[in-house]
N, C-alpha and C. Protein backbone atom coordinates (compact mmCIF):
# COMPACT_ATOMS: atom_id res chain seq x y z
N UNK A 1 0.84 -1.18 0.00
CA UNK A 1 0.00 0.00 0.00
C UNK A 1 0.89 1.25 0.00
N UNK A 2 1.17 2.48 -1.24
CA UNK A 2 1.44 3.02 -0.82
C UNK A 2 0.80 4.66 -0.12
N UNK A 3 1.30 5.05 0.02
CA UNK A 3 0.63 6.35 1.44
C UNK A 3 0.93 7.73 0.42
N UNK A 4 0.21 8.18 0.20
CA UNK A 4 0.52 9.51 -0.83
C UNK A 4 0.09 10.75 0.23
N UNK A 5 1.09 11.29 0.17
CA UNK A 5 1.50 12.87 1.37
C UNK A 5 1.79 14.45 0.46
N UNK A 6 1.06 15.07 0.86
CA UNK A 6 0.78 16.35 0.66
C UNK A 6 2.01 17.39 1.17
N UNK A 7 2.97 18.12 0.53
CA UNK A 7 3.44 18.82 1.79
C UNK A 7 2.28 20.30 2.60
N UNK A 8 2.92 19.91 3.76
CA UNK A 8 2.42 20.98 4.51
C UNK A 8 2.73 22.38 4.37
N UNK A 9 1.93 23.25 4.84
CA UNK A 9 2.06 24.78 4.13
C UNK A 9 1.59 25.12 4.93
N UNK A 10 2.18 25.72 6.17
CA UNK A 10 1.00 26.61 7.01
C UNK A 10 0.46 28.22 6.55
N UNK A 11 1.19 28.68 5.49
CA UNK A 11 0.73 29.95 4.78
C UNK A 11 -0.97 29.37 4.47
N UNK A 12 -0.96 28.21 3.82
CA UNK A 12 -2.56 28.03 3.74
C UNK A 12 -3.65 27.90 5.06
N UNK A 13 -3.34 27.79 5.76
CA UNK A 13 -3.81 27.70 6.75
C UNK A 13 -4.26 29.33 7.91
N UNK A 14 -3.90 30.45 7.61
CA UNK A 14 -3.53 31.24 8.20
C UNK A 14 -5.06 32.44 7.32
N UNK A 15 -5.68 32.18 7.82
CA UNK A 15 -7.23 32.79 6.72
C UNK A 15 -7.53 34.34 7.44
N UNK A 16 -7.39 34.51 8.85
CA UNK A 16 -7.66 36.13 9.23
C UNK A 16 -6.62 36.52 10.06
N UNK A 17 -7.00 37.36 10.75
CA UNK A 17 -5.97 38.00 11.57
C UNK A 17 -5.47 37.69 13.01
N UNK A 18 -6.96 36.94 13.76
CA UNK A 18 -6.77 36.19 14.57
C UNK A 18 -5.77 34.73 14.56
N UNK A 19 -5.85 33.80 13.30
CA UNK A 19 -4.89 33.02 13.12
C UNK A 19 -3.45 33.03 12.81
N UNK A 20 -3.05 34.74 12.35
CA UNK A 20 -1.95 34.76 12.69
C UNK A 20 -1.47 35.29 13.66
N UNK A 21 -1.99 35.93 14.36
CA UNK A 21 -1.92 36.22 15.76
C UNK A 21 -1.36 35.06 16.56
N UNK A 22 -2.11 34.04 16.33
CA UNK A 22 -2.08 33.03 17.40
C UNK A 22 -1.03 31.50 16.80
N UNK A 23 -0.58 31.92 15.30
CA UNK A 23 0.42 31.60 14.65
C UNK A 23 1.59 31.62 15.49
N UNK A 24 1.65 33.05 15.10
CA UNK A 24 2.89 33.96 15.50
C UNK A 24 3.23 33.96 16.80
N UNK A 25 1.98 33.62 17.98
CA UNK A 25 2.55 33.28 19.31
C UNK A 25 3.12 32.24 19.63
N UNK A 26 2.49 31.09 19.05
CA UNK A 26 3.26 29.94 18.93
C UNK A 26 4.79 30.03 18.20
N UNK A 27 4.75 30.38 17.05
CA UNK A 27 6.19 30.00 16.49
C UNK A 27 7.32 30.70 17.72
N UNK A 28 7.17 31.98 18.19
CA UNK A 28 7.43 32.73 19.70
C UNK A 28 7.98 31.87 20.84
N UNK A 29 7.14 31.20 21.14
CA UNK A 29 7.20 30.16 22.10
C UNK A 29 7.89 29.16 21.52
N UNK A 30 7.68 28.84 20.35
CA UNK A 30 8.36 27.37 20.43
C UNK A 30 9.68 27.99 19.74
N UNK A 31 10.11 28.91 19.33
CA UNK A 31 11.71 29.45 19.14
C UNK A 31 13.00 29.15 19.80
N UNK A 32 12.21 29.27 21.17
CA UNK A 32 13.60 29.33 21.96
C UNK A 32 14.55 30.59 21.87
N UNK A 33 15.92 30.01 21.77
CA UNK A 33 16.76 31.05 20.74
C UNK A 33 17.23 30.98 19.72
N UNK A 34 16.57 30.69 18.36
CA UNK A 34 16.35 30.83 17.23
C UNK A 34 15.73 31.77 16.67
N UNK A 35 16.87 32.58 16.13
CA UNK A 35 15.83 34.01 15.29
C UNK A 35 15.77 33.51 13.73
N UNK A 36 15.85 32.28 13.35
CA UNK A 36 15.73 31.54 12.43
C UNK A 36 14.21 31.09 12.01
N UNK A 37 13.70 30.64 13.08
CA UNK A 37 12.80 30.25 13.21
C UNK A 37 11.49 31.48 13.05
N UNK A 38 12.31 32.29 13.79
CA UNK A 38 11.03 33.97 13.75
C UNK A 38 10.85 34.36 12.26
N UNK A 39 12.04 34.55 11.69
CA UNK A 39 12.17 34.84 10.10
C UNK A 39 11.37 33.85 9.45
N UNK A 40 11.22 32.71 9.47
CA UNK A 40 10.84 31.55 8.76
C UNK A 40 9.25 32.15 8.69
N UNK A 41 8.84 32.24 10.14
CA UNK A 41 7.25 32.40 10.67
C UNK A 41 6.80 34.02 10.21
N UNK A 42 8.00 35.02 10.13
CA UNK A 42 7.21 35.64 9.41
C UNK A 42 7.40 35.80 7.48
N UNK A 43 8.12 34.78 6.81
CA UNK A 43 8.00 34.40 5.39
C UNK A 43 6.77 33.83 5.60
N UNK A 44 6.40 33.16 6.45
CA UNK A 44 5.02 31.90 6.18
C UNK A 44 3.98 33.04 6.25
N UNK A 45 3.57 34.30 7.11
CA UNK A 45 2.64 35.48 7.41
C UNK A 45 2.37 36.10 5.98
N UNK A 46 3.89 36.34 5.70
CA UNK A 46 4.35 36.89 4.36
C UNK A 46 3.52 36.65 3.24
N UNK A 47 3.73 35.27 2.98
CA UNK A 47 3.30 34.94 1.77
C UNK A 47 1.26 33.98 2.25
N UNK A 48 1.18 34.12 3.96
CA UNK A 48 -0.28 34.33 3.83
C UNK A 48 -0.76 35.43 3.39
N UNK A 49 -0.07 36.54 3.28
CA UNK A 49 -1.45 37.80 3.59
C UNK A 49 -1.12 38.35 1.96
N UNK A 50 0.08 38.08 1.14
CA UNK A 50 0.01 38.65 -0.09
C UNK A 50 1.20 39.22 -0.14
N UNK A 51 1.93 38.29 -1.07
CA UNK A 51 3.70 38.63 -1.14
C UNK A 51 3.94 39.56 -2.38
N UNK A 52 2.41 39.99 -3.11
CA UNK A 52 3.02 41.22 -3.60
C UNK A 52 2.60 42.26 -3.29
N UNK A 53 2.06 42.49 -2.47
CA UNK A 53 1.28 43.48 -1.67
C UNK A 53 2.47 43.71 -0.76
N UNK A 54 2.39 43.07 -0.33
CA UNK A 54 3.77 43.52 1.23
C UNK A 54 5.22 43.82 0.16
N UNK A 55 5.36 43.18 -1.25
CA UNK A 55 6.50 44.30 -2.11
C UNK A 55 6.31 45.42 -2.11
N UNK A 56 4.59 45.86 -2.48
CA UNK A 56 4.43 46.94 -3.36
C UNK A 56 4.27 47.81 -2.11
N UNK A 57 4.03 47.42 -0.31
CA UNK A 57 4.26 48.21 0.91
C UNK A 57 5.42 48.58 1.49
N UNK A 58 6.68 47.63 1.10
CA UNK A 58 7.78 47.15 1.57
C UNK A 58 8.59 47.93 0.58
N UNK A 59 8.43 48.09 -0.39
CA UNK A 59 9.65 48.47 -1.49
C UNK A 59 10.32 47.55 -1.77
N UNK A 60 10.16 46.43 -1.44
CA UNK A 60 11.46 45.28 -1.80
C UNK A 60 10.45 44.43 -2.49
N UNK A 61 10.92 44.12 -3.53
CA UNK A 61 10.63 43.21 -4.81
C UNK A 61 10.29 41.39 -4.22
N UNK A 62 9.30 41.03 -4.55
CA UNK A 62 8.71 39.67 -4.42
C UNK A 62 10.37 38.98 -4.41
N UNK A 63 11.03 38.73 -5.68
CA UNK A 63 11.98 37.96 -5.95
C UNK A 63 12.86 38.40 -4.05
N UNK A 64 13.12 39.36 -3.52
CA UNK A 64 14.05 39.89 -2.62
C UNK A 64 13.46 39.20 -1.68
N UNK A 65 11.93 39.36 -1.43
CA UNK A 65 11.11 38.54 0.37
C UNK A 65 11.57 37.34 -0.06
N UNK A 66 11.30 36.65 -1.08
CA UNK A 66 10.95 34.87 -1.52
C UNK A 66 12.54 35.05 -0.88
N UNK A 67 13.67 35.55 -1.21
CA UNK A 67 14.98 34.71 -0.64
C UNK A 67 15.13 35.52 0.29
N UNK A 68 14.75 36.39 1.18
CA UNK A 68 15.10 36.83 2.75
C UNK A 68 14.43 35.76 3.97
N UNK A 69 13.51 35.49 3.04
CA UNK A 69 12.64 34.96 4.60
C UNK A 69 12.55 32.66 3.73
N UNK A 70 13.60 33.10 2.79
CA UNK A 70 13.61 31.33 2.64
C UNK A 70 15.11 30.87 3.81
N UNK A 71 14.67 29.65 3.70
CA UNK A 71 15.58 28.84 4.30
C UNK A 71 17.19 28.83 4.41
N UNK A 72 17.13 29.49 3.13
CA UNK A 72 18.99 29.66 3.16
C UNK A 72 19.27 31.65 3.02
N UNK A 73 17.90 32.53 3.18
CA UNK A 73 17.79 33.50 3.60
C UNK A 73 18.34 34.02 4.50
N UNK A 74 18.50 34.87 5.15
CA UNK A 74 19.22 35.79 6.17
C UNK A 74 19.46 37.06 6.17
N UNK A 75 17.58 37.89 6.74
CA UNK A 75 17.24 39.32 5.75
C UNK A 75 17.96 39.66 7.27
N UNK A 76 18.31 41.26 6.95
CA UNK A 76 18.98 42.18 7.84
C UNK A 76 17.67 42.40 9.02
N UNK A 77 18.03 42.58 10.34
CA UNK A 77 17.09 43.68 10.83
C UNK A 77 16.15 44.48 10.28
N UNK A 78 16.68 45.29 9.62
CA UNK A 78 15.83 46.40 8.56
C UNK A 78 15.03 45.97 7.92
N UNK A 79 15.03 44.63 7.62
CA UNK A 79 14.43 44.17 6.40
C UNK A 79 12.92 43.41 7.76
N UNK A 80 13.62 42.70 8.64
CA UNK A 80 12.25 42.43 9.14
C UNK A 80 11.89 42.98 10.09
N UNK A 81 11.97 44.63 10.57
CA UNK A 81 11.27 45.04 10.76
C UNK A 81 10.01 45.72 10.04
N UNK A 82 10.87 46.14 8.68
CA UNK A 82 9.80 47.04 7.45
C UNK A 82 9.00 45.51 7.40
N UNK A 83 9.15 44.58 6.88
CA UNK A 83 8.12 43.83 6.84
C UNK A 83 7.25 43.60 8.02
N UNK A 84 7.59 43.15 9.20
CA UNK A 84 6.76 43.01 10.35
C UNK A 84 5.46 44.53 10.45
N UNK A 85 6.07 45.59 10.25
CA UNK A 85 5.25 46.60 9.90
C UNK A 85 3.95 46.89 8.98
N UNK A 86 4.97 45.86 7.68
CA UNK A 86 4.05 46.12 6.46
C UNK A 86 2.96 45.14 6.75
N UNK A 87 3.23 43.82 7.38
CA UNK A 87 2.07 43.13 8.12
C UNK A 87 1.40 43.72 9.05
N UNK A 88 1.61 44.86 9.84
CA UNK A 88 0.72 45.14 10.49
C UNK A 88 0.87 44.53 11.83
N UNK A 89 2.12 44.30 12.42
CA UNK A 89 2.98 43.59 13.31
C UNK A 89 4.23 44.68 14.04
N UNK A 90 4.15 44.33 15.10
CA UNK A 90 5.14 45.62 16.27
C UNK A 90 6.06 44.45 16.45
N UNK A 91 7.17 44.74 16.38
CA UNK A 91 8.29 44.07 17.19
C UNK A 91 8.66 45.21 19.01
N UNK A 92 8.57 44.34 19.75
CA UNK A 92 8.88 45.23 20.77
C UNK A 92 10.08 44.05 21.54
N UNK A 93 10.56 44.82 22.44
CA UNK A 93 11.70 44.23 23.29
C UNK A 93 11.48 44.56 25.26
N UNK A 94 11.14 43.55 25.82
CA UNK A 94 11.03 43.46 27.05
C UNK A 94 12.45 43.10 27.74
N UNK A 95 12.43 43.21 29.40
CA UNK A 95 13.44 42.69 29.77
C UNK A 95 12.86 41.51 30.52
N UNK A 96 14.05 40.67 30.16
CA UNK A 96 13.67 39.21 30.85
C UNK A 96 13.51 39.11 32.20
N UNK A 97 12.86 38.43 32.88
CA UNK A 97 12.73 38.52 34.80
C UNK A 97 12.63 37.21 34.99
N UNK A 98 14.09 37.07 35.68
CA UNK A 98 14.56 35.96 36.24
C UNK A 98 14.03 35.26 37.72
């Protein structure tokens, strides 16, 4: 018998604003210290909400997100904050309490 498998895509999965909300808290949590992982989760936001829309908000060209936020990617700061923005997303910084 063989087993025929779909790959997974959580960009399809991600339909309003509440689901990435609650996306994005998870990928958070399950990070650790991996800012690998944050970049990844927001390519997957990325290309839910409209990867040429967030170009034509972003100034940076579809071809530029598709390889910042892929796997062998590695966008600057700058780059994911203007996007976290252009989603409609705050990056903020707390201090840790031990």
């Amino acid at each position: 018998m063989v087993i025929k498998t779909t790959r997974w895509d959580s960009a399809e999965h991600l339909k309003n604003d509440e689901d990435i909300k609650l996306y994005l808290e998870a990928c958070l949590e399950e990070a650790g210290d991996d800012p690998a992982f944050i970049v990844h989760a927001l390519g997957v936001i990325a290309r839910a909400k409209n990867m040429s829309q967030l170009s034509r908000d972003t100034g940076i060209t579809r071809e530029g997100l598709y390889k910042a936020f892929s796997t062998e990617g590695n966008p600057t700061f700058a780059t994911v904050t203007k996007v976290a923005k252009a989603l409609g997303l705050q990056i903020t910084v707390q201090a840790a309490h031990h």
